[in-house]
C-alpha atoms as a PDB file:
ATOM      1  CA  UNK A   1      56.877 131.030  50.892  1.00  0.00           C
ATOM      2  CA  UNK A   2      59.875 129.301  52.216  1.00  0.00           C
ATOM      3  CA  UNK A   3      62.839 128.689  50.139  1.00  0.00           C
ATOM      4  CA  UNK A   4      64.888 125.734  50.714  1.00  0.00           C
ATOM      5  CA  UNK A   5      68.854 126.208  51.579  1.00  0.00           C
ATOM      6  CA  UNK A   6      71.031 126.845  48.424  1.00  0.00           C
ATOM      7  CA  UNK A   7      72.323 123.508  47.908  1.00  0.00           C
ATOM      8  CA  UNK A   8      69.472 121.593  49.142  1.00  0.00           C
ATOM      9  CA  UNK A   9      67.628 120.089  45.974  1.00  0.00           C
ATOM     10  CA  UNK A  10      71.587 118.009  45.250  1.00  0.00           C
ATOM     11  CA  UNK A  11      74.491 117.993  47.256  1.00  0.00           C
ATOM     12  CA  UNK A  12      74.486 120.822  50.511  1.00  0.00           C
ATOM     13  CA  UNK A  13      76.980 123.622  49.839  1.00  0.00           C
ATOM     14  CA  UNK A  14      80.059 122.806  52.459  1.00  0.00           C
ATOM     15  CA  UNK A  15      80.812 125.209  54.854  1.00  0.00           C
ATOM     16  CA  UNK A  16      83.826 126.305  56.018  1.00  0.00           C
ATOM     17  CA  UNK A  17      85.255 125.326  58.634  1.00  0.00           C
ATOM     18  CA  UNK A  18      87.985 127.020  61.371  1.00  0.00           C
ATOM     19  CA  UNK A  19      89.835 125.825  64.320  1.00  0.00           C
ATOM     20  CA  UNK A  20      90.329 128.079  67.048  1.00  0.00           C
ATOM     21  CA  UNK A  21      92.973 127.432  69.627  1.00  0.00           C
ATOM     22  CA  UNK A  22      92.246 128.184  73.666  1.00  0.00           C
ATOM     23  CA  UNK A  23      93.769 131.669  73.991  1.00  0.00           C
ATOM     24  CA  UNK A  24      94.007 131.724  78.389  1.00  0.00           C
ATOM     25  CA  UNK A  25      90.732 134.436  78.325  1.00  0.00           C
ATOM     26  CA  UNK A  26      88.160 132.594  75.735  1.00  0.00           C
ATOM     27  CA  UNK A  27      88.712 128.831  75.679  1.00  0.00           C
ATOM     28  CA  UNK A  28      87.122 128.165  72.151  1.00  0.00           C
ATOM     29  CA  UNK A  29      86.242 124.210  71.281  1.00  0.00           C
ATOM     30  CA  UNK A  30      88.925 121.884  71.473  1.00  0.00           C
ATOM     31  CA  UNK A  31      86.919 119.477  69.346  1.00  0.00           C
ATOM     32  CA  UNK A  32      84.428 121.162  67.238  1.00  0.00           C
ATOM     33  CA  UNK A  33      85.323 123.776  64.236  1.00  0.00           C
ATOM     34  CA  UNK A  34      83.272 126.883  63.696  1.00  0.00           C
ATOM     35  CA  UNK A  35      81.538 126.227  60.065  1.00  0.00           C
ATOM     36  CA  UNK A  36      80.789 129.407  57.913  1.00  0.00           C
ATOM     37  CA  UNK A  37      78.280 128.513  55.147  1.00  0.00           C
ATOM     38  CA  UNK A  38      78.308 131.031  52.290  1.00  0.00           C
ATOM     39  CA  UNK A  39      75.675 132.141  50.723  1.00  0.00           C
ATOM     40  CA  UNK A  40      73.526 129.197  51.890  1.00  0.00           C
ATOM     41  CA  UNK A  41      70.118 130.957  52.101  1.00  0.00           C
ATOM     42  CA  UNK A  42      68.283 131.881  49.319  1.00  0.00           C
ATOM     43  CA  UNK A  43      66.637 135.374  49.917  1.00  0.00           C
ATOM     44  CA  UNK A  44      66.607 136.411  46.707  1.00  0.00           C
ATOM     45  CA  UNK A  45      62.683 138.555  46.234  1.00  0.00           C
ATOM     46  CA  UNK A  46      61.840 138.202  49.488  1.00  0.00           C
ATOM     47  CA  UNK A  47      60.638 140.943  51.803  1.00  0.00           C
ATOM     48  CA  UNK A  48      61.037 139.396  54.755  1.00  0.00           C
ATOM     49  CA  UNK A  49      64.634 137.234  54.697  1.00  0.00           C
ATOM     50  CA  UNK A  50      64.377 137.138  58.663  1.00  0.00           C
ATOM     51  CA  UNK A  51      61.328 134.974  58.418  1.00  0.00           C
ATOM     52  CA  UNK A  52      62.834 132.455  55.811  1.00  0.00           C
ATOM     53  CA  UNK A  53      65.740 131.628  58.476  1.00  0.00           C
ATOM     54  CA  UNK A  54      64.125 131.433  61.366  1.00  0.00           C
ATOM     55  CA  UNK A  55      61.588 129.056  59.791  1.00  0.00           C
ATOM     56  CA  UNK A  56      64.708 126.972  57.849  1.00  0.00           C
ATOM     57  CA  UNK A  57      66.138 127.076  61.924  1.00  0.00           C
ATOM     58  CA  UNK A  58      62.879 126.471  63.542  1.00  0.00           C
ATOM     59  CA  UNK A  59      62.084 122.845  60.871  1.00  0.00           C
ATOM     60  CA  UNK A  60      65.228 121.970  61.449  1.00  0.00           C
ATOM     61  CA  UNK A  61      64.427 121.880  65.471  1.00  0.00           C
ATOM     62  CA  UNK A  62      66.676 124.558  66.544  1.00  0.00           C
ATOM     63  CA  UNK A  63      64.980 127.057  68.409  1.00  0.00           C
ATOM     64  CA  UNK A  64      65.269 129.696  71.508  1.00  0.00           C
ATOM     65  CA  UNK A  65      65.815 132.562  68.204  1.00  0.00           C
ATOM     66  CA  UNK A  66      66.231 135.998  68.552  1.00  0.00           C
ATOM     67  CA  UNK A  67      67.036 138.829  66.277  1.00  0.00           C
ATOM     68  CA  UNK A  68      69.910 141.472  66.861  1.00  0.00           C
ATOM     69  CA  UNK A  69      73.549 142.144  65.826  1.00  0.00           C
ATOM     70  CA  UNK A  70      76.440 140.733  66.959  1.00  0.00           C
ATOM     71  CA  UNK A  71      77.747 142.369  70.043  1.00  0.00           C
ATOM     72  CA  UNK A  72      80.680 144.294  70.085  1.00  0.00           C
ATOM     73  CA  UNK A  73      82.734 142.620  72.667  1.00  0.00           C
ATOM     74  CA  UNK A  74      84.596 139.247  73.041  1.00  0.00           C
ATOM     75  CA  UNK A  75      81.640 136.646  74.130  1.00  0.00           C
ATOM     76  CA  UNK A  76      81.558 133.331  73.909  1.00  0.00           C
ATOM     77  CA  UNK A  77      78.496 130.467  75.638  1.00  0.00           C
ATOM     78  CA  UNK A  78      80.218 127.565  77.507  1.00  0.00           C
ATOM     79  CA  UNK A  79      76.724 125.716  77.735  1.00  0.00           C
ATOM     80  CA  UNK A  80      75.747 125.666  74.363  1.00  0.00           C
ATOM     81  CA  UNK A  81      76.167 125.810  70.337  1.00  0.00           C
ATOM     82  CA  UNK A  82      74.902 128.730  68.329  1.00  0.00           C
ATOM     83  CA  UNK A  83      73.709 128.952  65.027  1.00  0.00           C
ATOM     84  CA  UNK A  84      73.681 132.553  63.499  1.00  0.00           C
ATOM     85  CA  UNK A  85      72.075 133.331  60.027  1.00  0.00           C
ATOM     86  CA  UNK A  86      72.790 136.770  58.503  1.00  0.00           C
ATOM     87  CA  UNK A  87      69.320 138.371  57.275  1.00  0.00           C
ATOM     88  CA  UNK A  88      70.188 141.676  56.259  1.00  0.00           C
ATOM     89  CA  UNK A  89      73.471 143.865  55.994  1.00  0.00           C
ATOM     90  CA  UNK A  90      77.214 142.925  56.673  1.00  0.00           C
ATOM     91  CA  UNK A  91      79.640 142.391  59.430  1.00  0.00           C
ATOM     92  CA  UNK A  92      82.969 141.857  60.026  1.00  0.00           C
ATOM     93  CA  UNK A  93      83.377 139.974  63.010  1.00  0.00           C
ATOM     94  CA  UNK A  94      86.502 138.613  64.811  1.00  0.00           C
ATOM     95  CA  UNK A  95      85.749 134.807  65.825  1.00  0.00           C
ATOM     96  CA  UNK A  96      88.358 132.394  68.158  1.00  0.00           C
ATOM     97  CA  UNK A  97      88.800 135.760  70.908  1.00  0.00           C
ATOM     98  CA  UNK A  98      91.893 138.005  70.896  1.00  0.00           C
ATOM     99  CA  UNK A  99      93.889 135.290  68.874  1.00  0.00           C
ATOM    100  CA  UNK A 100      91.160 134.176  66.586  1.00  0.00           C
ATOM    101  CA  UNK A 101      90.156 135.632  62.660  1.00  0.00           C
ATOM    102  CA  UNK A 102      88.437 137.890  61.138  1.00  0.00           C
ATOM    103  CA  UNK A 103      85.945 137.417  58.867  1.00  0.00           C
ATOM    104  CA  UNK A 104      83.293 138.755  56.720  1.00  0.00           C
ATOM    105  CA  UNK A 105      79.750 137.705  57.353  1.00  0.00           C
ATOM    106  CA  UNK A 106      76.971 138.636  54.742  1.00  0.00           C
ATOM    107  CA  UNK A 107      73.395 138.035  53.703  1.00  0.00           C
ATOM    108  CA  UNK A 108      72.464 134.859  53.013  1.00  0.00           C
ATOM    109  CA  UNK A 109      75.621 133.439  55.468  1.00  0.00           C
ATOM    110  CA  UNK A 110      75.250 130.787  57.784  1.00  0.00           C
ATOM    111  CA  UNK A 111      77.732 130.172  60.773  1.00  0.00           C
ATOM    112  CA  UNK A 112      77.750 127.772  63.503  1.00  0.00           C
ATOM    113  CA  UNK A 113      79.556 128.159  66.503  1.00  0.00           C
ATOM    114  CA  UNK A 114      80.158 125.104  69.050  1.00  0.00           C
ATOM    115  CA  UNK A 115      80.227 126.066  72.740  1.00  0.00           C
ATOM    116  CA  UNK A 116      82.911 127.850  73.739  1.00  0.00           C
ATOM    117  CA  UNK A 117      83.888 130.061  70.412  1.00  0.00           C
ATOM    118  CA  UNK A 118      84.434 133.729  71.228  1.00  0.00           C
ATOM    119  CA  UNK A 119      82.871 135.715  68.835  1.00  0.00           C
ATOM    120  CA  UNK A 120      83.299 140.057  69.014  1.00  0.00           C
ATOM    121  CA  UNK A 121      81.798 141.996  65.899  1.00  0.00           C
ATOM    122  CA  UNK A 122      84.500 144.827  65.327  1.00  0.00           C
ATOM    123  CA  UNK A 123      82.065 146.609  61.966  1.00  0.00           C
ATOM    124  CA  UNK A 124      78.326 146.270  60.785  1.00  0.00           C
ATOM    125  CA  UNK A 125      76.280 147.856  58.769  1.00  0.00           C
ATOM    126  CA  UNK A 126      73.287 150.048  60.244  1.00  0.00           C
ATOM    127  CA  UNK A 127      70.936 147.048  58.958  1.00  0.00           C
ATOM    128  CA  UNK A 128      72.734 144.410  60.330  1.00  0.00           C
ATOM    129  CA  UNK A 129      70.122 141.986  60.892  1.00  0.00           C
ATOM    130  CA  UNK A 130      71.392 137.963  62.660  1.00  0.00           C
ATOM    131  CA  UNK A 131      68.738 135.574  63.507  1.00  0.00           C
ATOM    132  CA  UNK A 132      70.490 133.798  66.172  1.00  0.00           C
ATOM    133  CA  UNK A 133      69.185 130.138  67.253  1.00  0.00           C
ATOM    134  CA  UNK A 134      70.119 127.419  69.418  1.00  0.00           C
ATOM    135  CA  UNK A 135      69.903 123.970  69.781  1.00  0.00           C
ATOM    136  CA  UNK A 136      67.061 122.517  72.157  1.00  0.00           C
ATOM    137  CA  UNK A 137      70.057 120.581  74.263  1.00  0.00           C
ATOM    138  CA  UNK A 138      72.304 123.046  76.505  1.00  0.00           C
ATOM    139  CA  UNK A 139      71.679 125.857  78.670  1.00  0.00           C
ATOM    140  CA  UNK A 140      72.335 129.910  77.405  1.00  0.00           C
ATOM    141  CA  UNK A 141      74.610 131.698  79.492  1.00  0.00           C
ATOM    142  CA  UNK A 142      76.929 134.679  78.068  1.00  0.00           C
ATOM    143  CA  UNK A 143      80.902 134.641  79.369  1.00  0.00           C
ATOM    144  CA  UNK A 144      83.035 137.481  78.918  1.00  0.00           C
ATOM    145  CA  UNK A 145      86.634 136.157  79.099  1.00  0.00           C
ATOM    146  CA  UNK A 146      87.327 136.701  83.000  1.00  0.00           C
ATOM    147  CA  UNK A 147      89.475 133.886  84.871  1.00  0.00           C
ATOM    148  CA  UNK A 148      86.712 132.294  86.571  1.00  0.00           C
ATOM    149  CA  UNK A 149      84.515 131.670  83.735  1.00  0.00           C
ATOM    150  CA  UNK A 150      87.375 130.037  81.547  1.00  0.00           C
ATOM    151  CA  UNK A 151      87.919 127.495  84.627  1.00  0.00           C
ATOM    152  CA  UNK A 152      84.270 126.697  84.767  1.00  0.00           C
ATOM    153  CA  UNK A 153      83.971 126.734  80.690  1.00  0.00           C
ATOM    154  CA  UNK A 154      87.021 124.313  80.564  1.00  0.00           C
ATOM    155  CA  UNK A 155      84.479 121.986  82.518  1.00  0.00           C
ATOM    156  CA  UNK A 156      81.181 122.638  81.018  1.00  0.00           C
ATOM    157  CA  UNK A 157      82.300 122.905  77.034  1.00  0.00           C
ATOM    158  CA  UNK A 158      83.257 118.959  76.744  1.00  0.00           C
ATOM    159  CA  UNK A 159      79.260 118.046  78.755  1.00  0.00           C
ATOM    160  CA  UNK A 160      77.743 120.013  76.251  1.00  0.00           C
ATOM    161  CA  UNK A 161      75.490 117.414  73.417  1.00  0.00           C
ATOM    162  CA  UNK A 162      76.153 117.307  69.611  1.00  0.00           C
ATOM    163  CA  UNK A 163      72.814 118.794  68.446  1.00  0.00           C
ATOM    164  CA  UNK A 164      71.104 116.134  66.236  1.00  0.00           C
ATOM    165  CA  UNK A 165      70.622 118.885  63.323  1.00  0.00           C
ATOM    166  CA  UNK A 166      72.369 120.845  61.177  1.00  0.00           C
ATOM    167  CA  UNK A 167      70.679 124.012  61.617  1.00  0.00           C
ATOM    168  CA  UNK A 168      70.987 124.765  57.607  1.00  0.00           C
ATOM    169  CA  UNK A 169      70.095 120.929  56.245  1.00  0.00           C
ATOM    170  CA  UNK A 170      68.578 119.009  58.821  1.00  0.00           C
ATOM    171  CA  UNK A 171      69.253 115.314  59.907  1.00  0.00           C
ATOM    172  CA  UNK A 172      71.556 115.106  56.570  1.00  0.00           C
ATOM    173  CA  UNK A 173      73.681 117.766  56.739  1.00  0.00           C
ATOM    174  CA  UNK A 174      77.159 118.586  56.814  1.00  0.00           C
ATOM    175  CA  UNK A 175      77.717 119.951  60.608  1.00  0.00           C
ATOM    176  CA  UNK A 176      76.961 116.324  61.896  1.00  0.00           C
ATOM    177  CA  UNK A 177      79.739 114.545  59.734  1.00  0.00           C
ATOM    178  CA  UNK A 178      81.918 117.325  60.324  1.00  0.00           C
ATOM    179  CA  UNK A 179      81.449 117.110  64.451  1.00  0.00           C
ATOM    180  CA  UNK A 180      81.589 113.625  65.155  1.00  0.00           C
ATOM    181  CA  UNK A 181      85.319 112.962  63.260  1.00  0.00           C
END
């Protein structure tokens, strides 16, 4: 059985939401904040919380999922947003690049990153499980930092669509108010 998003039956729980700044290696969004949903799925008895996300992602008509960690270098896609929801274990991961935060990231989290947003995980747990998804607009690609990729990213991040769905919540939810201000 799938279980809805914590939140979902009244008001969505609001992520929250950081601004990263173009440090000269990883450009980050000039726009769009990285939103960190805590807590957001409800996993609670289940045997199988990798299946409840990916089919929350998959209804709400992002796709292209894969499961893994978070690797453990500065990355960051110029083509595309990424949604990431935390099945198993614990991370602490250092969005933004060099310059950016860190933050924990635990079951049940939700975090959406808009094109451009290093992300580098510095600690996980051995069962660090992340569903990973995109939206069905944009191309993958994976840029390290180097010179060359932040002029092209520079030109590619602005081209690249609002999804139409909040990975989490759907047509209704909080990611589209928060990216079109």
């Amino acid at each position: 059985m799938t279980r809805a998003p914590r939140g979902s039956a009244a008001k969505p729980i609001e992520p929250l939401a950081f601004m990263f700044h173009d440090d000269g290696a990883v450009p980050n969004n000039p726009h769009l904040p990285l939103l960190l949903y805590r807590d957001v799925f409800d996993l609670s008895g289940t045997p199988h919380p990798e299946n409840v996300i990916e089919t929350l992602f998959r209804k709400n008509g992002w796709g292209s999922m894969w499961r893994n960690g978070i690797f453990p270098y500065v990355h960051y896609h110029s083509q595309i947003h990424e949604g990431m929801g935390i099945a198993r274990g614990r991370a602490k991961v250092r969005f933004g690049g060099d310059k950016g935060q860190e933050l924990d990231i635990v079951q049940g989290d939700a975090v959406v990153l808009p094109a451009g947003t290093g992300h580098q995980c510095l600690w996980a747990s051995p069962n660090l499980l992340v569903i990973s998804t995109y939206p069905p607009s944009g191309h993958y690609d994976l840029c390290r930092g180097s010179k060359a990729e932040h002029a092209k990213a520079l030109q590619s991040i602005p081209k690249v669509p609002l999804p139409k769905r909040d990975p989490v919540y759907g047509e209704n939810g909080p990611l589209l108010e928060l990216w079109r201000q």
